[in-house]
Protein backbone atom coordinates (compact mmCIF):
# COMPACT_ATOMS: atom_id res chain seq x y z
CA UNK A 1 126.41 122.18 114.78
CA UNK A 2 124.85 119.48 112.28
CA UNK A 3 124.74 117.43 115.26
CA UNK A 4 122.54 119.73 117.73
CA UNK A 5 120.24 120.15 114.77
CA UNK A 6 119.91 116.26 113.97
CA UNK A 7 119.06 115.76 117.56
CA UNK A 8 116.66 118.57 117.75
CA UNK A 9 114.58 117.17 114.66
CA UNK A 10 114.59 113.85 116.36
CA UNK A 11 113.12 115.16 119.82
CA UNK A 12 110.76 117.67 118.10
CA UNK A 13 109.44 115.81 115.04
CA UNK A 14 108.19 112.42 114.73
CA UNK A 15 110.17 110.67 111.49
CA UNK A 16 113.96 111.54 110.71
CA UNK A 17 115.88 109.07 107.49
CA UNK A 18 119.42 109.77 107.20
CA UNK A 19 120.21 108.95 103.85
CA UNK A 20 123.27 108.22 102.01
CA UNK A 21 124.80 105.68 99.42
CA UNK A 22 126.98 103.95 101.97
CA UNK A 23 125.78 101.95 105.08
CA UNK A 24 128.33 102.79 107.50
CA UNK A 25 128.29 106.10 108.23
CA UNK A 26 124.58 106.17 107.78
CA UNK A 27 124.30 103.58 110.85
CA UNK A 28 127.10 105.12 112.99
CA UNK A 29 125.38 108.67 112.82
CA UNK A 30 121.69 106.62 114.04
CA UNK A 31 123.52 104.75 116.45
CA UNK A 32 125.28 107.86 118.24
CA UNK A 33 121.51 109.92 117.52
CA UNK A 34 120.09 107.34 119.37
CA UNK A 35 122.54 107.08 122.56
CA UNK A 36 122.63 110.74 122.93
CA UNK A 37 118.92 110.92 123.26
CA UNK A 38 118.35 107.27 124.92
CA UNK A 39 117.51 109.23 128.65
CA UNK A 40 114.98 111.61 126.58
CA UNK A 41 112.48 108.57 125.91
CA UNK A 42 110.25 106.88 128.83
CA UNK A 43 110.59 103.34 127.37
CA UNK A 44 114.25 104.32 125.55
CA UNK A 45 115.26 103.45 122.44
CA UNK A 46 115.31 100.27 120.12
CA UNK A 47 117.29 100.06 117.35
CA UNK A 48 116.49 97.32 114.97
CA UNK A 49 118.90 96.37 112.42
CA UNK A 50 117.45 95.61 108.91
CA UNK A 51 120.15 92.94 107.10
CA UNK A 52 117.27 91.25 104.82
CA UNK A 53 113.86 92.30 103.05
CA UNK A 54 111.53 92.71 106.00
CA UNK A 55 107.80 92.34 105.99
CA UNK A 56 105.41 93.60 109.15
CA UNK A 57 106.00 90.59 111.03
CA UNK A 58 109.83 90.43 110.22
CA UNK A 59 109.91 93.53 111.82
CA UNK A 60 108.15 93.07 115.07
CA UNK A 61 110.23 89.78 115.70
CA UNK A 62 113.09 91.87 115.58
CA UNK A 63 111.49 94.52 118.18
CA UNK A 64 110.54 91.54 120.13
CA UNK A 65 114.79 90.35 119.95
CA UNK A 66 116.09 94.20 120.99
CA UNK A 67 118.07 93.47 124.46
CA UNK A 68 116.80 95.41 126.98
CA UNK A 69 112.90 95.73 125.37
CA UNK A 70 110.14 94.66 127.10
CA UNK A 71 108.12 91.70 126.15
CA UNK A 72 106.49 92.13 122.84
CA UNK A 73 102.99 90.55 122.68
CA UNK A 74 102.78 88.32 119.88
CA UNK A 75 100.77 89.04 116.42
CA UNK A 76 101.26 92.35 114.60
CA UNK A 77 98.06 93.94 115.73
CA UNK A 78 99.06 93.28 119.58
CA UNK A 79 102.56 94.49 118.99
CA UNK A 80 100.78 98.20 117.44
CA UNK A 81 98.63 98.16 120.38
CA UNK A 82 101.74 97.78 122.69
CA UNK A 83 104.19 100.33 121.07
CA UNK A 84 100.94 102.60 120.48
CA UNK A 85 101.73 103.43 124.06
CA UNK A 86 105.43 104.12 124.26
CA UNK A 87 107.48 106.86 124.74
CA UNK A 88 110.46 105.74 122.77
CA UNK A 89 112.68 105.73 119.93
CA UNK A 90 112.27 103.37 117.71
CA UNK A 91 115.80 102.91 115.04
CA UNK A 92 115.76 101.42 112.14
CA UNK A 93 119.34 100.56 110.55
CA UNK A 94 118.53 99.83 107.04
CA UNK A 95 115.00 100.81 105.94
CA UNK A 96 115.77 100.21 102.28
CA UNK A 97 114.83 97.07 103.52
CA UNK A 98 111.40 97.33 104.57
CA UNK A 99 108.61 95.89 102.34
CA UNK A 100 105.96 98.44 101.12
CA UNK A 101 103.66 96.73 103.68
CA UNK A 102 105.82 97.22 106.53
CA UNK A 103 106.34 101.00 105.38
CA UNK A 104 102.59 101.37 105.40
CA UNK A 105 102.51 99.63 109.32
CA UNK A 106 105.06 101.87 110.20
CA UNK A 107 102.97 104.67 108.87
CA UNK A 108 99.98 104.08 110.87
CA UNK A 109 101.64 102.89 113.88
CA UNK A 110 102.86 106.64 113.63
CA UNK A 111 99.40 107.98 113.63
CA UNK A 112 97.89 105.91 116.45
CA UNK A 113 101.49 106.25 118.76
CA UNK A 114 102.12 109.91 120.20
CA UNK A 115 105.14 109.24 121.94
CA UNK A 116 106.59 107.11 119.20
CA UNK A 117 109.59 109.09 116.92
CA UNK A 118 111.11 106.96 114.22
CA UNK A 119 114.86 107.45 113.22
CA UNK A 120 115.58 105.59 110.30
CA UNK A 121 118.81 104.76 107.96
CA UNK A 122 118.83 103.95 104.54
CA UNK A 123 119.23 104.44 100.59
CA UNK A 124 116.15 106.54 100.27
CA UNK A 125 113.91 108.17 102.42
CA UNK A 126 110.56 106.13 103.74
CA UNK A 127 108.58 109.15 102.03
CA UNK A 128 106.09 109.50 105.42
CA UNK A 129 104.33 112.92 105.00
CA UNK A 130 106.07 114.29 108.33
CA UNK A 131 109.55 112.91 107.52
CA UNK A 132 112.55 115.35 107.97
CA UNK A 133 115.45 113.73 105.65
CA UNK A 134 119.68 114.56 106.27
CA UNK A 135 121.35 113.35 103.07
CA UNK A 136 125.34 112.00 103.90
């Protein structure tokens, strides 16, 4: 049951943070999110994998590394302008991790990108004003 409803939030809202004190099971319940709705998404899913403080361009060098993406144009602007138009998931595995700035670029990369949904895991929720949050 919490399952359907995880992966009903996902496909009908735009920002979902699973939260929790330990790493693990916060990534494993992502990672299975993610391949469950992987045929729901045009472009699919990418699921980055936070192991460091990452900035904006931090971040979109890891997009740019995801097997299976699409070439990433380089500079943070282009990179926007390219996922702007995606239908896809985009997973973040640690989003403690993110620098305020990045937050903020994630924030408006949400507002210009309709077909983008952001599934996050981490300590503490990215506090986005459409965020649903599932606490471990």
């Amino acid at each position: 049951m919490e399952m359907s409803r995880l992966l009903t939030a996902v496909r009908r809202g735009r920002v979902l943070t699973v939260t929790g004190r330990f790493r693990e099971p916060r990534s494993l319940l992502v990672r299975e999110i993610a391949r469950r709705l992987a045929s729901n998404f045009y472009d699919g899913v990418a699921v980055v994998d936070l192991d460091r403080a990452s900035g904006v361009r931090d971040l979109t060098a890891a997009l740019g590394c995801v097997p299976g993406m699409p070439f990433l144009p380089c500079g943070t602007a282009n990179a926007a302008s390219w996922l702007a138009e995606r239908d896809m998931l985009l997973v973040l595995d640690g989003s403690e991790l993110l620098t305020p700035a990045a937050v903020d670029w994630l924030r408006d990369l949400l507002r210009r990108a309709p077909g983008l949904r952001l599934l996050a895991a981490g300590r503490h929720p990215l506090a986005f004003e459409e965020e649903r949050v599932h606490r471990l």
